[in-house]
Protein backbone atom coordinates (compact mmCIF):
# COMPACT_ATOMS: atom_id res chain seq x y z
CA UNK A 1 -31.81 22.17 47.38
CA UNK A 2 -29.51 24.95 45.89
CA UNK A 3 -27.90 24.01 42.56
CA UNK A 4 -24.64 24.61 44.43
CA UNK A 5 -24.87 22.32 46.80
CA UNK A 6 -26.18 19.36 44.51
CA UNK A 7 -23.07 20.31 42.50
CA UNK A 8 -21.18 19.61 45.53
CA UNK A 9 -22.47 16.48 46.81
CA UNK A 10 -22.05 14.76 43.31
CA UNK A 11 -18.50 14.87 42.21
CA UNK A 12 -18.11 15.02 37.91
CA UNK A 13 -15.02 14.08 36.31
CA UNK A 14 -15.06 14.34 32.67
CA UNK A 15 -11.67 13.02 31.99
CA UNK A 16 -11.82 10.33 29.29
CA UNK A 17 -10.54 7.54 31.14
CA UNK A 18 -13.43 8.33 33.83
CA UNK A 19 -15.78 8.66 31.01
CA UNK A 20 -14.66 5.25 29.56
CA UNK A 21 -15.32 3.39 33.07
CA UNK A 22 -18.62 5.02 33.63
CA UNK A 23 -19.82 4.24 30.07
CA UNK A 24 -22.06 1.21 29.76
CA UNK A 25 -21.22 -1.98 28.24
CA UNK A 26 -21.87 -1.43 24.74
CA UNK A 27 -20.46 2.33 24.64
CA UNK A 28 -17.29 0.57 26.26
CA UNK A 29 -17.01 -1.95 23.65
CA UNK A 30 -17.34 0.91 20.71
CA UNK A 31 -14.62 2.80 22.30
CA UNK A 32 -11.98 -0.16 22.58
CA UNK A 33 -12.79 -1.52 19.03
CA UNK A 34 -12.00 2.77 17.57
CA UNK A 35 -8.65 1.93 20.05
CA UNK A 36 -7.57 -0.86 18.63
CA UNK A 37 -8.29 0.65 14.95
CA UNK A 38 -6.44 4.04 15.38
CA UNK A 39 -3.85 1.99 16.82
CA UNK A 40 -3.69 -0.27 14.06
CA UNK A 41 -3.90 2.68 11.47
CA UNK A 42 -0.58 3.85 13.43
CA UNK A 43 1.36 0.39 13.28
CA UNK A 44 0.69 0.11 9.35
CA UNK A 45 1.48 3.73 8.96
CA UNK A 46 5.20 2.49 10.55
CA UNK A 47 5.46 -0.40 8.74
CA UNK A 48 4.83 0.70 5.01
CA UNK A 49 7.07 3.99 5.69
CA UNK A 50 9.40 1.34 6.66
CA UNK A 51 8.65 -1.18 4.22
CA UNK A 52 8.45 2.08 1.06
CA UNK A 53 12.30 3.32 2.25
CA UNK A 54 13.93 0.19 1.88
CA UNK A 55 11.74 -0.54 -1.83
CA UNK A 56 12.85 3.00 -2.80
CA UNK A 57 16.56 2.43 -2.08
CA UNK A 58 16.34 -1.16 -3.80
CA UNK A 59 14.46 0.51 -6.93
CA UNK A 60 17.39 3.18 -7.18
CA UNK A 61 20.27 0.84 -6.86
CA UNK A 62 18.38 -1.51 -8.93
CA UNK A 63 18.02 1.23 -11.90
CA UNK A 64 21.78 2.29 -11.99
CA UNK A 65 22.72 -1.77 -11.96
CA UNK A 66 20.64 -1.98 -15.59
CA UNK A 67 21.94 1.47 -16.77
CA UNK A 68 25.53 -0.27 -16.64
CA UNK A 69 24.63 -3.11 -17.78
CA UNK A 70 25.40 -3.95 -21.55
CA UNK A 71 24.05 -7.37 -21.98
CA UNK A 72 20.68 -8.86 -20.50
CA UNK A 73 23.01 -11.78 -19.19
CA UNK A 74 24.87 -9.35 -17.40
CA UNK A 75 21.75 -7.87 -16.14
CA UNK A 76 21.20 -11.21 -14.76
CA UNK A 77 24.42 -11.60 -12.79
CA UNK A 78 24.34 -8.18 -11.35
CA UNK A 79 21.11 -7.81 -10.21
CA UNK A 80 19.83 -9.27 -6.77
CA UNK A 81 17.95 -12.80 -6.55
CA UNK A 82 14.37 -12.23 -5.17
CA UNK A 83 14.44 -8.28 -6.17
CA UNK A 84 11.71 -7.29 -8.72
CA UNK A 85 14.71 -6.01 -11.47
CA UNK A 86 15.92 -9.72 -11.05
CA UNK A 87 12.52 -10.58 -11.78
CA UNK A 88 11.87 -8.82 -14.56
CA UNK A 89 15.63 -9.88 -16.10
CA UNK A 90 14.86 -13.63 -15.81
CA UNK A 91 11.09 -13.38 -17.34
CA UNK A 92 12.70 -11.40 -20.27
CA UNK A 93 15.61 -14.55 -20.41
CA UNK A 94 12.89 -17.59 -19.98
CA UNK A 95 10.75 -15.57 -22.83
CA UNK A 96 13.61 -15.48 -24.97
CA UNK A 97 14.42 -18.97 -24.30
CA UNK A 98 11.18 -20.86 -24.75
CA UNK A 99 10.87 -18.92 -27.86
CA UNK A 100 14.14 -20.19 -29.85
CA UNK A 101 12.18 -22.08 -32.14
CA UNK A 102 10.35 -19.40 -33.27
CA UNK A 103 13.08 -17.42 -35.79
CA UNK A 104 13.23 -14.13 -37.29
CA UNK A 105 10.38 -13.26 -34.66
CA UNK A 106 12.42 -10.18 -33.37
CA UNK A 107 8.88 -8.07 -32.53
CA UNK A 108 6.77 -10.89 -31.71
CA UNK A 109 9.51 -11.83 -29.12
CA UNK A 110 9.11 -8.25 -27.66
CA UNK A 111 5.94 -8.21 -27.59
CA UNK A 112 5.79 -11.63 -25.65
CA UNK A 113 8.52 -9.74 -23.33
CA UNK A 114 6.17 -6.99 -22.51
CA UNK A 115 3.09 -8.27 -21.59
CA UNK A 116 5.21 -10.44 -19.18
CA UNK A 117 6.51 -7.38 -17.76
CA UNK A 118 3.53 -5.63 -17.85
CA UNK A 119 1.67 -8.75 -15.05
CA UNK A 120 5.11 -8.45 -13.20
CA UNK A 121 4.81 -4.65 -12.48
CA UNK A 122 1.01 -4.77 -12.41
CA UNK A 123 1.79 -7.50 -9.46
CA UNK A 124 4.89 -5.35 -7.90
CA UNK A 125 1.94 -2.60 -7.49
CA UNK A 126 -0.44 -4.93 -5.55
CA UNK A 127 1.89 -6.12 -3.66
CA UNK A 128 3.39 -2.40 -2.48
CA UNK A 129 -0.07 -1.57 -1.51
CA UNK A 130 -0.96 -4.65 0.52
CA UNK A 131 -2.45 -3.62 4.03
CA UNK A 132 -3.29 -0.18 2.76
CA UNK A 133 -6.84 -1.33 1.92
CA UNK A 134 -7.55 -1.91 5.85
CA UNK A 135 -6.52 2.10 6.36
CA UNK A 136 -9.43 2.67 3.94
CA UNK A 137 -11.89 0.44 5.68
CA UNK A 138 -11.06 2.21 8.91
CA UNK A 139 -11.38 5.88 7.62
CA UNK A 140 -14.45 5.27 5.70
CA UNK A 141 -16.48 2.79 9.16
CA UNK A 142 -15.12 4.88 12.55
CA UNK A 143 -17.50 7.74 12.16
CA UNK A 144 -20.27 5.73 12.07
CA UNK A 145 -19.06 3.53 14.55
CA UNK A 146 -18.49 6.09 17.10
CA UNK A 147 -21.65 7.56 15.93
CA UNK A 148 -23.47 4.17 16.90
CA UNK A 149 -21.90 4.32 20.39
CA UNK A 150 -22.95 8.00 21.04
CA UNK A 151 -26.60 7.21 19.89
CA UNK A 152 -26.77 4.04 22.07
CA UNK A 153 -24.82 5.76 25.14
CA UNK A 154 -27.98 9.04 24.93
CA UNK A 155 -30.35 6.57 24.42
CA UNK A 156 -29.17 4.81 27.26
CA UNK A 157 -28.99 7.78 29.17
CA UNK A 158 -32.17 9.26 28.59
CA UNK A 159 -33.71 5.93 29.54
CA UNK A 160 -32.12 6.53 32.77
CA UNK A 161 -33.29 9.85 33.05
CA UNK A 162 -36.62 8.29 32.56
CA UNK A 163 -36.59 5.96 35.44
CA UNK A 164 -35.12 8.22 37.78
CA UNK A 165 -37.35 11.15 36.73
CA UNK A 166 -34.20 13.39 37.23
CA UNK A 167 -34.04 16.55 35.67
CA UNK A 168 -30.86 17.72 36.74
CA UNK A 169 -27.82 19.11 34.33
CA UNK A 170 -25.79 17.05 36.92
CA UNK A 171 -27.13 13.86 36.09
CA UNK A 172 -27.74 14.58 32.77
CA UNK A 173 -24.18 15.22 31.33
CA UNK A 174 -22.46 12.49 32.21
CA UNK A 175 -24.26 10.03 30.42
CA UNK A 176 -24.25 12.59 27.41
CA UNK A 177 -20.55 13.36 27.67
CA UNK A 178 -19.37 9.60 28.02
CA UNK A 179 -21.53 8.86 24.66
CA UNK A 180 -20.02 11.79 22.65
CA UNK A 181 -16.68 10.46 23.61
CA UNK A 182 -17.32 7.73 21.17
CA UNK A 183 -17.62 10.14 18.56
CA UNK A 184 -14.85 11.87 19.39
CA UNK A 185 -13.01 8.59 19.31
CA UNK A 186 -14.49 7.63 15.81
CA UNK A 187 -12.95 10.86 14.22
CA UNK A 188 -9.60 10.23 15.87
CA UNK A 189 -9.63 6.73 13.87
CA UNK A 190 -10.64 7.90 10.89
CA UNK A 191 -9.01 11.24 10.16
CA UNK A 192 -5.13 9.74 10.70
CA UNK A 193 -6.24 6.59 8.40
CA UNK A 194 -7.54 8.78 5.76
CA UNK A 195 -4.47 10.86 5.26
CA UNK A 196 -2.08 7.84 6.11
CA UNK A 197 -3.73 6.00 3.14
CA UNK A 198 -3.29 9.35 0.55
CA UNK A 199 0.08 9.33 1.31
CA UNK A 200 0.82 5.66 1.37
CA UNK A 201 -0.94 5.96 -1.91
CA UNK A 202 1.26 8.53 -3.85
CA UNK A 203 4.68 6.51 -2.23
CA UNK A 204 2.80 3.42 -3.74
CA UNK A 205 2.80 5.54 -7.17
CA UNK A 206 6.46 6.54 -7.13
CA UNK A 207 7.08 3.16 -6.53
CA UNK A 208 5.10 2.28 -9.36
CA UNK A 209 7.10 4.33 -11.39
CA UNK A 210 11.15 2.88 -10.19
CA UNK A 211 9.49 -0.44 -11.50
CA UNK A 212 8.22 0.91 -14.89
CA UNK A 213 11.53 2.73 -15.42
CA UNK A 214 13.42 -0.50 -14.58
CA UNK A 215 10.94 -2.42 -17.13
CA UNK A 216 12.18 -0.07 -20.03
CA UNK A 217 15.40 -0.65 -19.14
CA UNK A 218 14.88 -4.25 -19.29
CA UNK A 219 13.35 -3.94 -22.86
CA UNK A 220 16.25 -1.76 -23.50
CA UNK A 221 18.56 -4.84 -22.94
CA UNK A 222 16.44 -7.05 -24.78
CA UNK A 223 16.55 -4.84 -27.54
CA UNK A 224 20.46 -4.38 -27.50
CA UNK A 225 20.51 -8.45 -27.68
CA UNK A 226 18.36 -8.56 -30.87
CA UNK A 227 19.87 -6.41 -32.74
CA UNK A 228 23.79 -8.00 -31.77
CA UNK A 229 21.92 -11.20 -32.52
CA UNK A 230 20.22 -9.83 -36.32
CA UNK A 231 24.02 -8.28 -36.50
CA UNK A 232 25.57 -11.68 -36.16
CA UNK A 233 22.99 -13.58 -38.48
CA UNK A 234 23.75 -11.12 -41.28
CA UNK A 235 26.94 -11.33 -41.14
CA UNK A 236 26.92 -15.11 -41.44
CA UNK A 237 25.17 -14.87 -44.14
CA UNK A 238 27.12 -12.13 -45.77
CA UNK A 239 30.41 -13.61 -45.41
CA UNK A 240 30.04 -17.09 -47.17
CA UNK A 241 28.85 -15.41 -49.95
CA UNK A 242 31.49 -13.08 -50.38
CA UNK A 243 34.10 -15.70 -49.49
CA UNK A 244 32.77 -17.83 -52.55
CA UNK A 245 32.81 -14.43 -54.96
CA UNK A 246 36.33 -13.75 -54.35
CA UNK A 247 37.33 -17.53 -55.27
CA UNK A 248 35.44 -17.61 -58.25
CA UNK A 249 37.14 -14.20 -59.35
């Protein structure tokens, strides 16, 4: 029979959703899970862009509330409960407070202060990058994935090709082009989740950095406090003295 006419009689369609139905089980299977993946690489994409805009905007406001601020107690009051400045104000205040029985401990006390802040922020930057691991699961898995349903669709198909002892391009493409579509599939999943998760990454890292900048600021206050306080101690003891000198004289 002419190759034309075999052409004829067997109608291809190499569209993917036709490739999907006439893949077998397990190809099938490979190509939903790589759906589901790039399609959850898209969703988390969303959400953190989401999620990174409103942090940003929270940082910023945040930074210009301590900037104003004179006093830590102020800092306090004007600074959102459940925010990570609020956070950081109050760990700085309960530091300060369970340490009143320790006196003239000015750099102990900031010392305390920072490596509180320091678990804070290092916790702020785990918890901005939560969900961004599963991006790099995906990116670094769908190749090989898709790879596993391309080898087990050809190796399905040349089994076929076996049993049928057909040596026809007709019959053999099919089979062949259904199983690369895996592949195919496996790069569309990973490529999106690899560059997703860079740039999640660096908004992650300016992140990172609002929160550091609002944890000097915080030691800024602290440090403001101290020194009123030092100021005021001095001057108590200053005074009595001088009081007493000028009554003598």
């Amino acid at each position: 029979m002419p190759l034309s006419e075999s052409s004829n009689q067997i109608p291809l369609s190499f569209s993917p959703w036709e490739m999907f139905l006439n893949a077998g089980s397990v190809v099938q299977c490979v190509m939903i899970l790589l759906a589901l993946a790039s399609l959850l690489t898209w969703t988390i994409f969303i959400a953190k862009s989401v999620e990174f805009l409103s942090v940003r905007r929270k940082l910023k406001t945040a930074e210009k509330t301590l900037e104003e601020a004179g006093t830590l107690a102020l800092g306090e009051r004007s600074t959102r409960p459940n925010s990570i400045a609020h956070t950081l104000v109050m760990a700085a205040e309960t530091e300060k407070a369970v340490s009143y029985d320790i006196p003239n401990d000015n750099e102990g006390l900031k010392e305390r202060i920072v490596l509180h802040l320091e678990r804070l922020e290092a916790a702020e930057g785990r918890r901005l990058m939560r969900g961004t691991g599963l991006l790099a699961t995906i990116g670094a898995t769908s190749p090989f994935i898709g790879l596993f349903g391309t080898v087990w669709g050809i190796m399905t198909s040349f089994t076929g090709i076996a049993a049928s002892k057909a040596t026809s391009l007709a019959v053999v493409a099919p089979g062949i082009a259904e199983a690369l579509l895996a592949t195919a599939l496996g790069l569309v999943a990973a490529i999106p989740a690899v560059v997703i998760y860079n740039h999640l990454a660096r908004q992650s890292a300016s992140c990172r950095a609002q929160v550091a900048d609002l944890t000097s600021l915080v030691m800024r206050l602290v440090s403001r406090d101290l020194g009123r306080t030092h100021k005021l101690a001095t001057s108590a003891q200053i005074t009595p003295f001088d009081i007493n000198r000028m009554v003598g004289e």
